[in-house]
Structures are given as C-alpha cells and as structure tokens.
Protein backbone atom coordinates (compact mmCIF):
# COMPACT_ATOMS: atom_id res chain seq x y z
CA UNK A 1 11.21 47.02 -0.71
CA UNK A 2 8.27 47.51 -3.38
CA UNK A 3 4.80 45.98 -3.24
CA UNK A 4 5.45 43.40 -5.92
CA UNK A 5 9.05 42.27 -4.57
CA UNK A 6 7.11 42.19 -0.87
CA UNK A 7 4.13 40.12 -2.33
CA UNK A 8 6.32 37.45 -4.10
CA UNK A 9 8.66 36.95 -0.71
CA UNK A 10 4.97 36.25 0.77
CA UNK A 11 3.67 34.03 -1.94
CA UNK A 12 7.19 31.77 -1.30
CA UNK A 13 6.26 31.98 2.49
CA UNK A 14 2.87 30.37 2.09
CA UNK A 15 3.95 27.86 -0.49
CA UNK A 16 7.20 26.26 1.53
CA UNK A 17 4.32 26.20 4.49
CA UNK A 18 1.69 24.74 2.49
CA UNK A 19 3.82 22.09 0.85
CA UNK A 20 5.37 21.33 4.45
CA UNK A 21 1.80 20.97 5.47
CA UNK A 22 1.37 18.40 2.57
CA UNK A 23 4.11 16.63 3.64
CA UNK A 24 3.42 15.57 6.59
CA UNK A 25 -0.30 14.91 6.28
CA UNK A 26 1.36 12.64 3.53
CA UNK A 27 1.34 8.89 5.15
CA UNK A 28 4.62 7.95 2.58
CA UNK A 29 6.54 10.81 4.15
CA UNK A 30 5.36 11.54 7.46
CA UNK A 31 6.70 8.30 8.12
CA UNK A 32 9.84 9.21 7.26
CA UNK A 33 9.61 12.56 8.80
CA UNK A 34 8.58 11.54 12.36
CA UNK A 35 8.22 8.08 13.86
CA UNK A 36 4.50 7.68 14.04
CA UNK A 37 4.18 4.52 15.79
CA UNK A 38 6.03 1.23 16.66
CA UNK A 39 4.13 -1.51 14.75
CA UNK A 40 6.72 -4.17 13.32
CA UNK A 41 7.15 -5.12 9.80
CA UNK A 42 6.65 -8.80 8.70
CA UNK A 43 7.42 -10.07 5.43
CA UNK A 44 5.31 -12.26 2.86
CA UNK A 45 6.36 -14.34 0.21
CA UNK A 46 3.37 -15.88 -1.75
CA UNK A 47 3.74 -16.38 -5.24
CA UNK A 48 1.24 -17.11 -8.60
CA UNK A 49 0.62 -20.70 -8.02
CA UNK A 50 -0.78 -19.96 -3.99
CA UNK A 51 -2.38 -16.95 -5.51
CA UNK A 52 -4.01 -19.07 -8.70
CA UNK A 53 -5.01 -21.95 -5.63
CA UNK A 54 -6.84 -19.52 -3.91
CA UNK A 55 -8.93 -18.20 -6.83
CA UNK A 56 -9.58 -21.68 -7.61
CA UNK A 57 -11.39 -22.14 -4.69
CA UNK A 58 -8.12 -23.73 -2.73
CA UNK A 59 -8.01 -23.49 1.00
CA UNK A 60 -7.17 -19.88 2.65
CA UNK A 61 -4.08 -19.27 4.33
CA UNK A 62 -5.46 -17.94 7.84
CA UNK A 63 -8.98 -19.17 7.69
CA UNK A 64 -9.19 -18.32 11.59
CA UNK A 65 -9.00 -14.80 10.72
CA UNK A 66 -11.18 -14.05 6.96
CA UNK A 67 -13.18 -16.90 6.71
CA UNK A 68 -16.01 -15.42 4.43
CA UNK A 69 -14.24 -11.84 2.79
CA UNK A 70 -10.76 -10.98 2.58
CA UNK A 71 -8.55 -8.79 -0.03
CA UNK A 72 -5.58 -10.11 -2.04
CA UNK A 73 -3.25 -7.16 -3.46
CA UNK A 74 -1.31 -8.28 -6.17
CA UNK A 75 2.22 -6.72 -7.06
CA UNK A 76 3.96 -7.61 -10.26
CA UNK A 77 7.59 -6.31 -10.62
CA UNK A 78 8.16 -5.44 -14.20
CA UNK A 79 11.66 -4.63 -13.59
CA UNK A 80 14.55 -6.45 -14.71
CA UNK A 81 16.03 -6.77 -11.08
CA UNK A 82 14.74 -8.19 -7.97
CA UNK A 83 12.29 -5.62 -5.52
CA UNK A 84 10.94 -5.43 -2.08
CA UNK A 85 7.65 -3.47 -1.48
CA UNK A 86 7.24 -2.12 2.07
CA UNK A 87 3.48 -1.88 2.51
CA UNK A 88 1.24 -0.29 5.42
CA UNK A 89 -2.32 -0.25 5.92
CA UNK A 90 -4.55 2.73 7.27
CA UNK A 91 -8.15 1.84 9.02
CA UNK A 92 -11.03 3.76 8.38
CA UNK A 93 -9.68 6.73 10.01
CA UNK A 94 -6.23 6.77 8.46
CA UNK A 95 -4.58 5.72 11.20
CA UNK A 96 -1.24 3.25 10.43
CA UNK A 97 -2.52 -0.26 11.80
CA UNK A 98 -0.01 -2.45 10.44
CA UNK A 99 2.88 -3.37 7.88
CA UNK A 100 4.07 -5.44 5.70
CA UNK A 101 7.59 -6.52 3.12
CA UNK A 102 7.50 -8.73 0.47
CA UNK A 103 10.39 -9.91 -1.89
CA UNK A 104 9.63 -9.55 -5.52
CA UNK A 105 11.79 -11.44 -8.45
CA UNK A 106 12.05 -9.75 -11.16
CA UNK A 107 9.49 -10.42 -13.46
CA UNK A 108 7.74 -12.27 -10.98
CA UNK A 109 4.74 -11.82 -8.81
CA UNK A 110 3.72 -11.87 -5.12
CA UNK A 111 0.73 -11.49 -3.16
CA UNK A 112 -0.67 -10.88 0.41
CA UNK A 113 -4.04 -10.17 1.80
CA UNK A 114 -5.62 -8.28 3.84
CA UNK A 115 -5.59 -10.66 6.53
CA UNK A 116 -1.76 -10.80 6.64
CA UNK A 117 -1.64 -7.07 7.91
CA UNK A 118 -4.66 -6.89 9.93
CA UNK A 119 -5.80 -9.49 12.64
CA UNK A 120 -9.29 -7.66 13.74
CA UNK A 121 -12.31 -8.75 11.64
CA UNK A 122 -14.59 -6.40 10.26
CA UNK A 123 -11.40 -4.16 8.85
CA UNK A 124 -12.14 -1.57 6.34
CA UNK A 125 -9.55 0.83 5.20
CA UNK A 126 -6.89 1.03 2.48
CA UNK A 127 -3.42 -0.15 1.42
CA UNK A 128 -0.69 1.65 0.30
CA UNK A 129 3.14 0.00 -1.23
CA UNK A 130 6.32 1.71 -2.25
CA UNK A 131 8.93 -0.03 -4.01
CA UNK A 132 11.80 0.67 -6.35
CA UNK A 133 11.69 -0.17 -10.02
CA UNK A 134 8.69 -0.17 -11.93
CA UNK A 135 5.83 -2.09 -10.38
CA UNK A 136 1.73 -3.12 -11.42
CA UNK A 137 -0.29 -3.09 -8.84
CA UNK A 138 -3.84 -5.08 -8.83
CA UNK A 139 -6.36 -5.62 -6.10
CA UNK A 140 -8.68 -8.34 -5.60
CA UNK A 141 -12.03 -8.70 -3.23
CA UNK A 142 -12.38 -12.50 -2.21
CA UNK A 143 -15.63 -13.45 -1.11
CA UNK A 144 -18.61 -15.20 -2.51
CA UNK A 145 -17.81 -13.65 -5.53
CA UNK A 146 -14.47 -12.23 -7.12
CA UNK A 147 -14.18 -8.44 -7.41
CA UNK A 148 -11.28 -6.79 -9.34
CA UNK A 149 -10.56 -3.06 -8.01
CA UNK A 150 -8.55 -0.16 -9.89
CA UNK A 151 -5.69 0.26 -8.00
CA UNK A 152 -3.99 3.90 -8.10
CA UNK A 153 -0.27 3.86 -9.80
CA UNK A 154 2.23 6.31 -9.32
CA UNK A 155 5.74 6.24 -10.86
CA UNK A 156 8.39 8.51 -10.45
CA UNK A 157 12.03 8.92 -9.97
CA UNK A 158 12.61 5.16 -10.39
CA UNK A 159 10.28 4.44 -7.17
CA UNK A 160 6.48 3.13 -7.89
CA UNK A 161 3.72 3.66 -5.03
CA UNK A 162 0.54 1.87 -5.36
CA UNK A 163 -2.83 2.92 -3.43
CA UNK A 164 -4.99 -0.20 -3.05
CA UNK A 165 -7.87 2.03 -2.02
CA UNK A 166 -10.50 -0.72 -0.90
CA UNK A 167 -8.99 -3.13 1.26
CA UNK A 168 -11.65 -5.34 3.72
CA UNK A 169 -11.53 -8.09 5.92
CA UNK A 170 -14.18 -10.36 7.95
C-alpha cells in the first residue's frame, strides 16, 4: 500500500469517528440513538387568541408555577398540511429535563411556555422542536416587559428544527 492510499484510508477513519462523535453529542439524534432517559411527553394545544390574551395582559395559564417571568415559544406551520412538533428542553447543563407535542394546523399557530415543560422555578436553559414541513419559529420573554428573541431555524430534507436558545422560568 503507498503513503498517499494509506493516509486517505486514515483520513476516512477519523472522519466516520468524528462525525459518530457528533452524533451522539447531538441532543436530536442521540435521542434516537440511545434512550437517554424516561421523561414522558405531554401535548399542548394553545392557539393565537390564548397567545394574543396573554400579551394583552390576560391571566397566565399556571400562575402557581411563573408568576413574574416565563417564556412563550411560538411555532407557526407554514405548510399546507397539518404538523406535530415534538419539543424537549435542556437545563443549564444540557441535560434533557422534559418534553413536549403540540398539534399544528396548517397555516395555523400554537404556543407553549416554558412553564408547560418545566415545573422547578428559577429554570434557565434552552428549547429545541423538530417537526415535518416547513415551520417559523419565534420566542418570547414574558415578564414585566416583553422581549422578542432570534430563534435559530434549520430546514432540511422536508423536516424543520428550531433552537429557542433562551428559555427561563420563575
């Protein structure tokens, strides 16, 4: 075998290991690759008008839980057929703390909060979503004031994951 035929067999090597590696420090697919943990999935189905209520200044949905700060995530399915959007949230340490489905019309909007996932106060950590179709993702701080926050889209192979990277609760 020559040098150069040698080096590229080594290069592959280190790649397949390196993208393995990626893999499953990925939270999407390590998921799917191993079961991590056994926290159960409940499902949410709040729609514009709650969500428009609550901006208003309307009464909170668990107010025994995020009385004075608590995140909405917003996802809008832009597809022409109905969605759901499996969600899970990570605490400060990255660590899977809870999960979520909601049903999405198409065309349509739904919404949960932080709150919904996570029962402890004082939660910091972040949100992530995966859904099929095409989906628009936007994240909201409630609190004494209103704070919109970019949320991170990703779109590929007909299946749309969405990083709410800020996601608190008191």
């Amino acid at each position: 075998m020559t040098f150069t035929k040698y080096f590229k067999n080594q290069a592959r090597t280190v790649s397949s290991l390196l993208a393995l590696i990626v893999l499953c420090a990925n939270p999407l697919f390590a998921g799917s690759l191993f079961a991590q943990d056994s926290l159960s999935e409940i499902e949410i189905d709040r729609d514009a008008g709650e969500l428009s209520d609550l901006l208003t200044g309307g009464a909170h949905p668990k107010p025994d839980v995020a009385a004075l700060l608590d995140t909405a995530m917003v996802v809008t399915n832009v597809s022409p057929t109905d969605t759901v959007a499996r969600c899970y949230a990570n605490n400060r340490n990255g660590t899977i703390v809870g999960r979520i489905r909601v049903r999405i019309p198409a065309g349509g909007l739904r919404f949960f909060l932080a709150s919904d996932i996570i029962e402890e106060r004082g939660f910091v950590g972040s949100v992530v979503c995966s859904l099929p179709g095409f989906a628009v993702g936007t994240e909201l701080l409630l609190g004494v004031i209103t704070t919109d926050i970019q949320v991170h889209q990703d779109y590929r192979s007909n299946i749309t994951t969405l990083l709410f990277p800020v996601t608190a609760m008191r």
